[in-house]
PDB file of N, CA and C in Angstrom:
ATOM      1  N   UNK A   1      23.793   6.743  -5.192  1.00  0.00           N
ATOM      2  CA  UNK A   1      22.469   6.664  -5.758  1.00  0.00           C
ATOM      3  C   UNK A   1      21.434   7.088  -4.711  1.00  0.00           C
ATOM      4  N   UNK A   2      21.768   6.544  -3.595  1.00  0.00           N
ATOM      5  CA  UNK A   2      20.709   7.120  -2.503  1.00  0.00           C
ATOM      6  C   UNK A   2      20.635   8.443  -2.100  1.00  0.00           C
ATOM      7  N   UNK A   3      22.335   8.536  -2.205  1.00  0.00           N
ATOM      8  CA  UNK A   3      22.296  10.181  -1.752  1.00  0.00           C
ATOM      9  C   UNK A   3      21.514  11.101  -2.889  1.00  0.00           C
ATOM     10  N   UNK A   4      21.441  10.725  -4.334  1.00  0.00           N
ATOM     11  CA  UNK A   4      21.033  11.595  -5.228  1.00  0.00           C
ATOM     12  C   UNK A   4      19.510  11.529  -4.905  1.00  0.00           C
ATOM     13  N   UNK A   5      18.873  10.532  -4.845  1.00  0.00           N
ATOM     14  CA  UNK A   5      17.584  10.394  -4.029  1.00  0.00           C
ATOM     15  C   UNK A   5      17.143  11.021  -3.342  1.00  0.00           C
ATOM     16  N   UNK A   6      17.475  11.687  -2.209  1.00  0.00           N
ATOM     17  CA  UNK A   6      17.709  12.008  -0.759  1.00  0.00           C
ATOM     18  C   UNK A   6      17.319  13.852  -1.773  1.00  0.00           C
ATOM     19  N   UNK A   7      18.682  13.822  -2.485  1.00  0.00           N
ATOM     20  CA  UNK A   7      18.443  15.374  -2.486  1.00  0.00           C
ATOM     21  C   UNK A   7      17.813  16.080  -3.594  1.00  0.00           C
ATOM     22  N   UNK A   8      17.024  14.740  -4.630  1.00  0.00           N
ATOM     23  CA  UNK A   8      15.804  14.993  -5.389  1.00  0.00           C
ATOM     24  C   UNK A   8      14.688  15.292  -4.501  1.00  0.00           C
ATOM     25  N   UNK A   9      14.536  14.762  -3.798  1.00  0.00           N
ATOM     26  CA  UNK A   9      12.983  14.394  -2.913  1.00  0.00           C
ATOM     27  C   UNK A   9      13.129  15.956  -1.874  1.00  0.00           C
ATOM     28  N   UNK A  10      14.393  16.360  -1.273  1.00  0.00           N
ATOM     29  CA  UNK A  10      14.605  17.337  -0.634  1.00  0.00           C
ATOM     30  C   UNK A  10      14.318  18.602  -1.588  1.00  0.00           C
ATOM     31  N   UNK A  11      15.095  18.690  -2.801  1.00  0.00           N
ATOM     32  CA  UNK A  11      14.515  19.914  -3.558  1.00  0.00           C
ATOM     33  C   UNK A  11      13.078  20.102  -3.866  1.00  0.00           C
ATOM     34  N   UNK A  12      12.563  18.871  -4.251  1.00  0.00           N
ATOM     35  CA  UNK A  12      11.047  18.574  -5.087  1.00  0.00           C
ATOM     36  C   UNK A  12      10.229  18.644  -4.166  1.00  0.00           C
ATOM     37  N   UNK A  13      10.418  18.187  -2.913  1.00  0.00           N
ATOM     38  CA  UNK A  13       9.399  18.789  -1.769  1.00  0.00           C
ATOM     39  C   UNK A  13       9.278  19.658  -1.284  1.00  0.00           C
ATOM     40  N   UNK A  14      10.804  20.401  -1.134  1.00  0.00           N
ATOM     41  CA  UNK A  14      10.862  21.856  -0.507  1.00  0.00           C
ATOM     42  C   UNK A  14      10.528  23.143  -1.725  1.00  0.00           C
ATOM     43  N   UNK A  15      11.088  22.825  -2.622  1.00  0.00           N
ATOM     44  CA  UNK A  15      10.603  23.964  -3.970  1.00  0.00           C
ATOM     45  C   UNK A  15      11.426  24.972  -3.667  1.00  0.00           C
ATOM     46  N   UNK A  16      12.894  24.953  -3.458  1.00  0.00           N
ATOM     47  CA  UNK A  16      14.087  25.871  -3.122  1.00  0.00           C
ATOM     48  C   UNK A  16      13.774  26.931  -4.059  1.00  0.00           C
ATOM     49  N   UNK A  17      13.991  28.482  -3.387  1.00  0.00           N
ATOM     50  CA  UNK A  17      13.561  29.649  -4.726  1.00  0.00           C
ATOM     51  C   UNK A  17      14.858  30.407  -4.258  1.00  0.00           C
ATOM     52  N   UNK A  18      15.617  30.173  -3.401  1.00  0.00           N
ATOM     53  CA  UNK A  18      16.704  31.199  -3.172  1.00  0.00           C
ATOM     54  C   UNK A  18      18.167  29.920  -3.000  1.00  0.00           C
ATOM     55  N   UNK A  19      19.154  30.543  -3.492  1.00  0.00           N
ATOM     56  CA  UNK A  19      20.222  30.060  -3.395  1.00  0.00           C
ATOM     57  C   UNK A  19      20.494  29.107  -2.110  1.00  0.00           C
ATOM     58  N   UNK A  20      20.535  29.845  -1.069  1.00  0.00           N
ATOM     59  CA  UNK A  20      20.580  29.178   0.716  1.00  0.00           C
ATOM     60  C   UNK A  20      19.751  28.242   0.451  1.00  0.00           C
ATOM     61  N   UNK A  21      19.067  28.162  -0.103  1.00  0.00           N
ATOM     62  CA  UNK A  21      17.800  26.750   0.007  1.00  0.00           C
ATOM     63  C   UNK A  21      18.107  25.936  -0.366  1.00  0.00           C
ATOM     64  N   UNK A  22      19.003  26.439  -1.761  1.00  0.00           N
ATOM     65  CA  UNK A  22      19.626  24.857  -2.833  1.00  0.00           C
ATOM     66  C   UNK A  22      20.866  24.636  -1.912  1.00  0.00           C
ATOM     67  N   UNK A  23      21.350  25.489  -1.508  1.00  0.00           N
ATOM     68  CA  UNK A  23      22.825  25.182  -0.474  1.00  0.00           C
ATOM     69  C   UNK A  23      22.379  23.905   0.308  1.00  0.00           C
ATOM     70  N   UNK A  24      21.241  24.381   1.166  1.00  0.00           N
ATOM     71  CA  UNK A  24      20.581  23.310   2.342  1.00  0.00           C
ATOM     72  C   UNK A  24      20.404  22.334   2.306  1.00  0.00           C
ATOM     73  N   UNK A  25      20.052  22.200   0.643  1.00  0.00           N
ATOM     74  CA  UNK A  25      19.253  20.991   0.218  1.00  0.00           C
ATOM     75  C   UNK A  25      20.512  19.972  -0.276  1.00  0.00           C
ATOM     76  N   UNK A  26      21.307  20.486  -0.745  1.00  0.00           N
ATOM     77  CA  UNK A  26      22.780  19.713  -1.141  1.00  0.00           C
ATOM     78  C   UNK A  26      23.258  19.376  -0.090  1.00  0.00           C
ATOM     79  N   UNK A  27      23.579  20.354   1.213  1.00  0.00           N
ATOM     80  CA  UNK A  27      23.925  20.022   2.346  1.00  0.00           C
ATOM     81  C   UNK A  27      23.542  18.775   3.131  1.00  0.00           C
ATOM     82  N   UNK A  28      22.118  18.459   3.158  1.00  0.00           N
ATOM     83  CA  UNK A  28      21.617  17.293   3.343  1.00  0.00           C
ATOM     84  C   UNK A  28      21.902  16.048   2.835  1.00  0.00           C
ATOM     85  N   UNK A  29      22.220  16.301   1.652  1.00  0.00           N
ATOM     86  CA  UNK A  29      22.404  15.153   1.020  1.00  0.00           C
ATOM     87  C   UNK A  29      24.216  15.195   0.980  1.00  0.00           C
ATOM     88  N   UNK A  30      25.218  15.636   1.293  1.00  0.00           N
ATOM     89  CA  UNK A  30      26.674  15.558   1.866  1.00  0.00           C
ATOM     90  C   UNK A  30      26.702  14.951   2.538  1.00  0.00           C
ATOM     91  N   UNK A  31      25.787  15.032   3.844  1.00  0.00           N
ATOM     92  CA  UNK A  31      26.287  14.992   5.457  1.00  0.00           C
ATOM     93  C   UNK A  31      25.129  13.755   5.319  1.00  0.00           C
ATOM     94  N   UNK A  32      25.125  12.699   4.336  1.00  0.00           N
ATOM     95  CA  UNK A  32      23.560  11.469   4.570  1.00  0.00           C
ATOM     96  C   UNK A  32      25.181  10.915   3.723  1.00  0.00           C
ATOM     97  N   UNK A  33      25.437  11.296   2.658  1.00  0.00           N
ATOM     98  CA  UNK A  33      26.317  10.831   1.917  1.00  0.00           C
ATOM     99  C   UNK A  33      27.669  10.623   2.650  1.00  0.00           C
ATOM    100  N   UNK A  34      28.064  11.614   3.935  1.00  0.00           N
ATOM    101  CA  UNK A  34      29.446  10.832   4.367  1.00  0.00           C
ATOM    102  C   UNK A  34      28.733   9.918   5.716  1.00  0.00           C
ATOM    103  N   UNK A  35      27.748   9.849   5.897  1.00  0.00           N
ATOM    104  CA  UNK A  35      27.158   8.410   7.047  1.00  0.00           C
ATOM    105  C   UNK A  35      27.351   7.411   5.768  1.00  0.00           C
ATOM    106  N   UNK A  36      27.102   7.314   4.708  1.00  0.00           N
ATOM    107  CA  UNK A  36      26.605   6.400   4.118  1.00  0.00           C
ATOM    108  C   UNK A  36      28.005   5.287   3.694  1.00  0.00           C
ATOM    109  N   UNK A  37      28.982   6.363   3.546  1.00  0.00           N
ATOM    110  CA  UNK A  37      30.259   5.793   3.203  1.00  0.00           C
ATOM    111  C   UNK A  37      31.012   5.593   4.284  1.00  0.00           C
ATOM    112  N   UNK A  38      30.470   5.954   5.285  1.00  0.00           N
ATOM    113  CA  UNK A  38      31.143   5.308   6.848  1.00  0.00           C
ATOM    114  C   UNK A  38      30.917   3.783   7.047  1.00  0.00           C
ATOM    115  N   UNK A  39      29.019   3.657   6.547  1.00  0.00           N
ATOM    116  CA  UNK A  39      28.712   2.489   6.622  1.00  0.00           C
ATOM    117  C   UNK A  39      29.624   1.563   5.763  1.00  0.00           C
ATOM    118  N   UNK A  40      30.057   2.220   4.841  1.00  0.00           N
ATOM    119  CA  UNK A  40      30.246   1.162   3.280  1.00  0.00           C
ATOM    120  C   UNK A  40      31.433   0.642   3.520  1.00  0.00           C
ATOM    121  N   UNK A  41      32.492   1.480   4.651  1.00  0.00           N
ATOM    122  CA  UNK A  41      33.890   1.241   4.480  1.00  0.00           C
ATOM    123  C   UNK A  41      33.400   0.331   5.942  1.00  0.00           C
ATOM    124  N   UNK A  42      32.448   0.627   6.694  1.00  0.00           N
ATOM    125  CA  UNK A  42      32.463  -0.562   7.821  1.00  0.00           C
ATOM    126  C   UNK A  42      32.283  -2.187   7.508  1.00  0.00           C
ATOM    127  N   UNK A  43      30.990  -1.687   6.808  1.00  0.00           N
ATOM    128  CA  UNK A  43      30.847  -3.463   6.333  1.00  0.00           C
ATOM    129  C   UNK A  43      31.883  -3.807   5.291  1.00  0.00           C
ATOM    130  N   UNK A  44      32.509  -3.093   4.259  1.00  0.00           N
ATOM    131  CA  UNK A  44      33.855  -3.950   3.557  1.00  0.00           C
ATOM    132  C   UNK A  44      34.554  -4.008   4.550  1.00  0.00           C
ATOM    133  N   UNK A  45      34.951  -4.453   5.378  1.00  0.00           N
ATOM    134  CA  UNK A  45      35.784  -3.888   6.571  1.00  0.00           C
ATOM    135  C   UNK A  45      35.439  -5.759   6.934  1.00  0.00           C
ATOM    136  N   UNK A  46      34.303  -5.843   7.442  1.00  0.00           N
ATOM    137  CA  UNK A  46      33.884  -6.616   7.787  1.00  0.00           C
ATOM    138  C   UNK A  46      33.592  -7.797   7.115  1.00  0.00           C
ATOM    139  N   UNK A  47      33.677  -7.794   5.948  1.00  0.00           N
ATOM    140  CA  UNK A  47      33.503  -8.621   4.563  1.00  0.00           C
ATOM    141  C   UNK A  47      34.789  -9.095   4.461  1.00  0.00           C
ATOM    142  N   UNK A  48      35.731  -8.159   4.659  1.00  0.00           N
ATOM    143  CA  UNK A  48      37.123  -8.620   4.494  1.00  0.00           C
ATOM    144  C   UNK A  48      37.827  -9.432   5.708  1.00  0.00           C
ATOM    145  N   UNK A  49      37.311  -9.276   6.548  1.00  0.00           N
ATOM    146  CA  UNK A  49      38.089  -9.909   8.205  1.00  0.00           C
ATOM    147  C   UNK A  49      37.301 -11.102   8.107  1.00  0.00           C
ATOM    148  N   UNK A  50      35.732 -11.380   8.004  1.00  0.00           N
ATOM    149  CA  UNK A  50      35.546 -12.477   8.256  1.00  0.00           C
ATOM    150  C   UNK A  50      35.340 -13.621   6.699  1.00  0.00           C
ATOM    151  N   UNK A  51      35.956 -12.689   5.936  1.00  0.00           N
ATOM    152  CA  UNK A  51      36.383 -13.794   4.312  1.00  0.00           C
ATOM    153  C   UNK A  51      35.090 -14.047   4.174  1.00  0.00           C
ATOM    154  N   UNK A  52      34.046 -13.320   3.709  1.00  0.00           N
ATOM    155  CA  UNK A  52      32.164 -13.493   3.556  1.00  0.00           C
ATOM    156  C   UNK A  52      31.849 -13.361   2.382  1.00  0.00           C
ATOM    157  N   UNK A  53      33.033 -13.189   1.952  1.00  0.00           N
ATOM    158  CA  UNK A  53      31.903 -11.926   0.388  1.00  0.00           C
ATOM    159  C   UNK A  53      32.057 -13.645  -0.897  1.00  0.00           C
ATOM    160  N   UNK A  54      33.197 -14.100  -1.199  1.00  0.00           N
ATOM    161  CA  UNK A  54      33.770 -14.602  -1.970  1.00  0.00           C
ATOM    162  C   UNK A  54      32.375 -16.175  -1.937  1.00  0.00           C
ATOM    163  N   UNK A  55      32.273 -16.650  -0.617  1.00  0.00           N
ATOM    164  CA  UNK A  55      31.349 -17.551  -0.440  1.00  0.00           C
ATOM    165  C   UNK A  55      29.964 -17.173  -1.054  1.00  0.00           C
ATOM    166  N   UNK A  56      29.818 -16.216   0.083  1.00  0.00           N
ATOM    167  CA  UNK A  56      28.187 -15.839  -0.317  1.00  0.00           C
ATOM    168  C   UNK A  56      28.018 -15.680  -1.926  1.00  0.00           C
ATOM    169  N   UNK A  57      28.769 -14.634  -2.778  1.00  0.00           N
ATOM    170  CA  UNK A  57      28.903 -15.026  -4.225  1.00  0.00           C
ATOM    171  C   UNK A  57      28.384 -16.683  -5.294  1.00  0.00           C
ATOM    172  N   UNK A  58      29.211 -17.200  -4.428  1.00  0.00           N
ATOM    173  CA  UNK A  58      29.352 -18.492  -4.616  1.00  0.00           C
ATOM    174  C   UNK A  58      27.868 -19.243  -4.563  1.00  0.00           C
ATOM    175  N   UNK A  59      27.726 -19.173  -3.586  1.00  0.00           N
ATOM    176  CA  UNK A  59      26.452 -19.481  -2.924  1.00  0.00           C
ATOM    177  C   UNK A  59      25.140 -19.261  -3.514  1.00  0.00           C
ATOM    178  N   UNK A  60      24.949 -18.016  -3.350  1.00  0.00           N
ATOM    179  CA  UNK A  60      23.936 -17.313  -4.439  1.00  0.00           C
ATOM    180  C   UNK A  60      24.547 -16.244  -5.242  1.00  0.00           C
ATOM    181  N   UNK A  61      24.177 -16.623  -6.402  1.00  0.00           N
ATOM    182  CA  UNK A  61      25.394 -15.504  -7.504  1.00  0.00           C
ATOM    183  C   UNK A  61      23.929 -14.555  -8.059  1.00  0.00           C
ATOM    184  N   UNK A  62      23.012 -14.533  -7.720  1.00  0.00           N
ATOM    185  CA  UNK A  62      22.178 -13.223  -7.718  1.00  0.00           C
ATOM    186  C   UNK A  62      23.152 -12.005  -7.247  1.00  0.00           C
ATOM    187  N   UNK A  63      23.361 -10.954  -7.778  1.00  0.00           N
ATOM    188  CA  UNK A  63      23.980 -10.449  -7.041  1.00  0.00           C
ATOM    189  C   UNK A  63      22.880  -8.903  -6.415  1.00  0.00           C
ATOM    190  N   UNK A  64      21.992  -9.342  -6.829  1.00  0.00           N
ATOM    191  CA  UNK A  64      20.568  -8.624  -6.670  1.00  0.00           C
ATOM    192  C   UNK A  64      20.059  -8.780  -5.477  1.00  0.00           C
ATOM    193  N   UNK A  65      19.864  -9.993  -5.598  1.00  0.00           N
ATOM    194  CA  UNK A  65      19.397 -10.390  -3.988  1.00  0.00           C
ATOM    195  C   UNK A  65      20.776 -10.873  -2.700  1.00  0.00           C
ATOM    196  N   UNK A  66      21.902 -10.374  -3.018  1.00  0.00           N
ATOM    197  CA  UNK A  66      22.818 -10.635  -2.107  1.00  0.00           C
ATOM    198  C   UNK A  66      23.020  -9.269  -1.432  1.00  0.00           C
ATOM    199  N   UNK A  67      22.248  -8.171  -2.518  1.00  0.00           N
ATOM    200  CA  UNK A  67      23.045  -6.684  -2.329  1.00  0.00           C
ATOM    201  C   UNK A  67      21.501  -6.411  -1.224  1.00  0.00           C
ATOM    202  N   UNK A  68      20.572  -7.338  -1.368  1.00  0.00           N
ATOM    203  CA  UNK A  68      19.470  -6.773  -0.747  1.00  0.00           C
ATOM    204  C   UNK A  68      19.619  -7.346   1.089  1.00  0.00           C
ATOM    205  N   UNK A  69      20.203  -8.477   0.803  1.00  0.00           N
ATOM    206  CA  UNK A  69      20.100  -9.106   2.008  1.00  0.00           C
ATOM    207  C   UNK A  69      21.491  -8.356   3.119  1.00  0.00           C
ATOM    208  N   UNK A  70      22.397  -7.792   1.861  1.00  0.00           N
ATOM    209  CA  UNK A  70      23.613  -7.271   2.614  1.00  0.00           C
ATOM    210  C   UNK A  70      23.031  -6.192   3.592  1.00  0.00           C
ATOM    211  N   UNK A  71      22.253  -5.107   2.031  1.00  0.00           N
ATOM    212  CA  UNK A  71      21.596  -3.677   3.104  1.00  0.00           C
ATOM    213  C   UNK A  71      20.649  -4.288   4.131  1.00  0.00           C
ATOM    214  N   UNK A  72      19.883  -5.330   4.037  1.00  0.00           N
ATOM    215  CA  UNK A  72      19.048  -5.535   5.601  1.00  0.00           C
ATOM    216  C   UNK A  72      20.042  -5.584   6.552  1.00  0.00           C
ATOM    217  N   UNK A  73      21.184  -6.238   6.500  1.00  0.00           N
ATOM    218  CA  UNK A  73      21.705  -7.076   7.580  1.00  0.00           C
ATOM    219  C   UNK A  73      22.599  -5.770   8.276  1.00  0.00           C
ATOM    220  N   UNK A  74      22.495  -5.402   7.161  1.00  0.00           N
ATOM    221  CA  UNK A  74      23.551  -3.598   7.863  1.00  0.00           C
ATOM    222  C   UNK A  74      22.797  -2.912   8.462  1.00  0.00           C
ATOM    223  N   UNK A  75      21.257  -3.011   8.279  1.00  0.00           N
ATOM    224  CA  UNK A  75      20.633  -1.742   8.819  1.00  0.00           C
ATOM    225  C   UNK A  75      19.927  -2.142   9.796  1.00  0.00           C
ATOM    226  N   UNK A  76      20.015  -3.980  10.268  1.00  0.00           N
ATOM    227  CA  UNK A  76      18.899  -3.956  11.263  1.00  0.00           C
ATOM    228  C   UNK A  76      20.208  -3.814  12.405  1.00  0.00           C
ATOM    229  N   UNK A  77      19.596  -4.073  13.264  1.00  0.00           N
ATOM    230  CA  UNK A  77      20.379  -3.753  15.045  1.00  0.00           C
ATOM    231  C   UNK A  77      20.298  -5.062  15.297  1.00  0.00           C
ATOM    232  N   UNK A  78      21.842  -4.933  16.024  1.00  0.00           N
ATOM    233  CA  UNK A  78      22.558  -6.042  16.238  1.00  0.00           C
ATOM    234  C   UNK A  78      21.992  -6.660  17.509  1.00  0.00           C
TER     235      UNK A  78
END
């Protein structure tokens, strides 16, 4: 979803008129899209070793505000 984001906002700002442009603009959004799934397989990774996910569920079953607090906690610095 983000990546499709990423390469709406990249076409719609840039106004691609030649092929290479739409290439570029997809390109961007590939190479955002395999960081993104690096992240995704890190933190399940991490969800799974320290047994987190099943509690927190539990805990607060928003799963709205669990998915929000997950992406902060991934993106701030450790």
């Amino acid at each position: 979803m983000l990546t499709l984001a990423i390469v709406l906002i990249t076409i719609l700002a840039g106004d691609p008129k030649t092929i290479a442009d739409k290439r570029s603009a997809l390109a961007v959004g590939s190479s955002i899209s395999a960081l993104l799934l690096v992240f995704g397989v890190v933190g399940a990774g991490a969800e799974y070793r320290h047994r987190t996910l099943a509690p927190a569920l539990l805990v607060a079953p928003g799963r709205g505000r669990l998915l929000v607090a997950r992406v902060i906690a991934y993106g701030s610095p450790a």
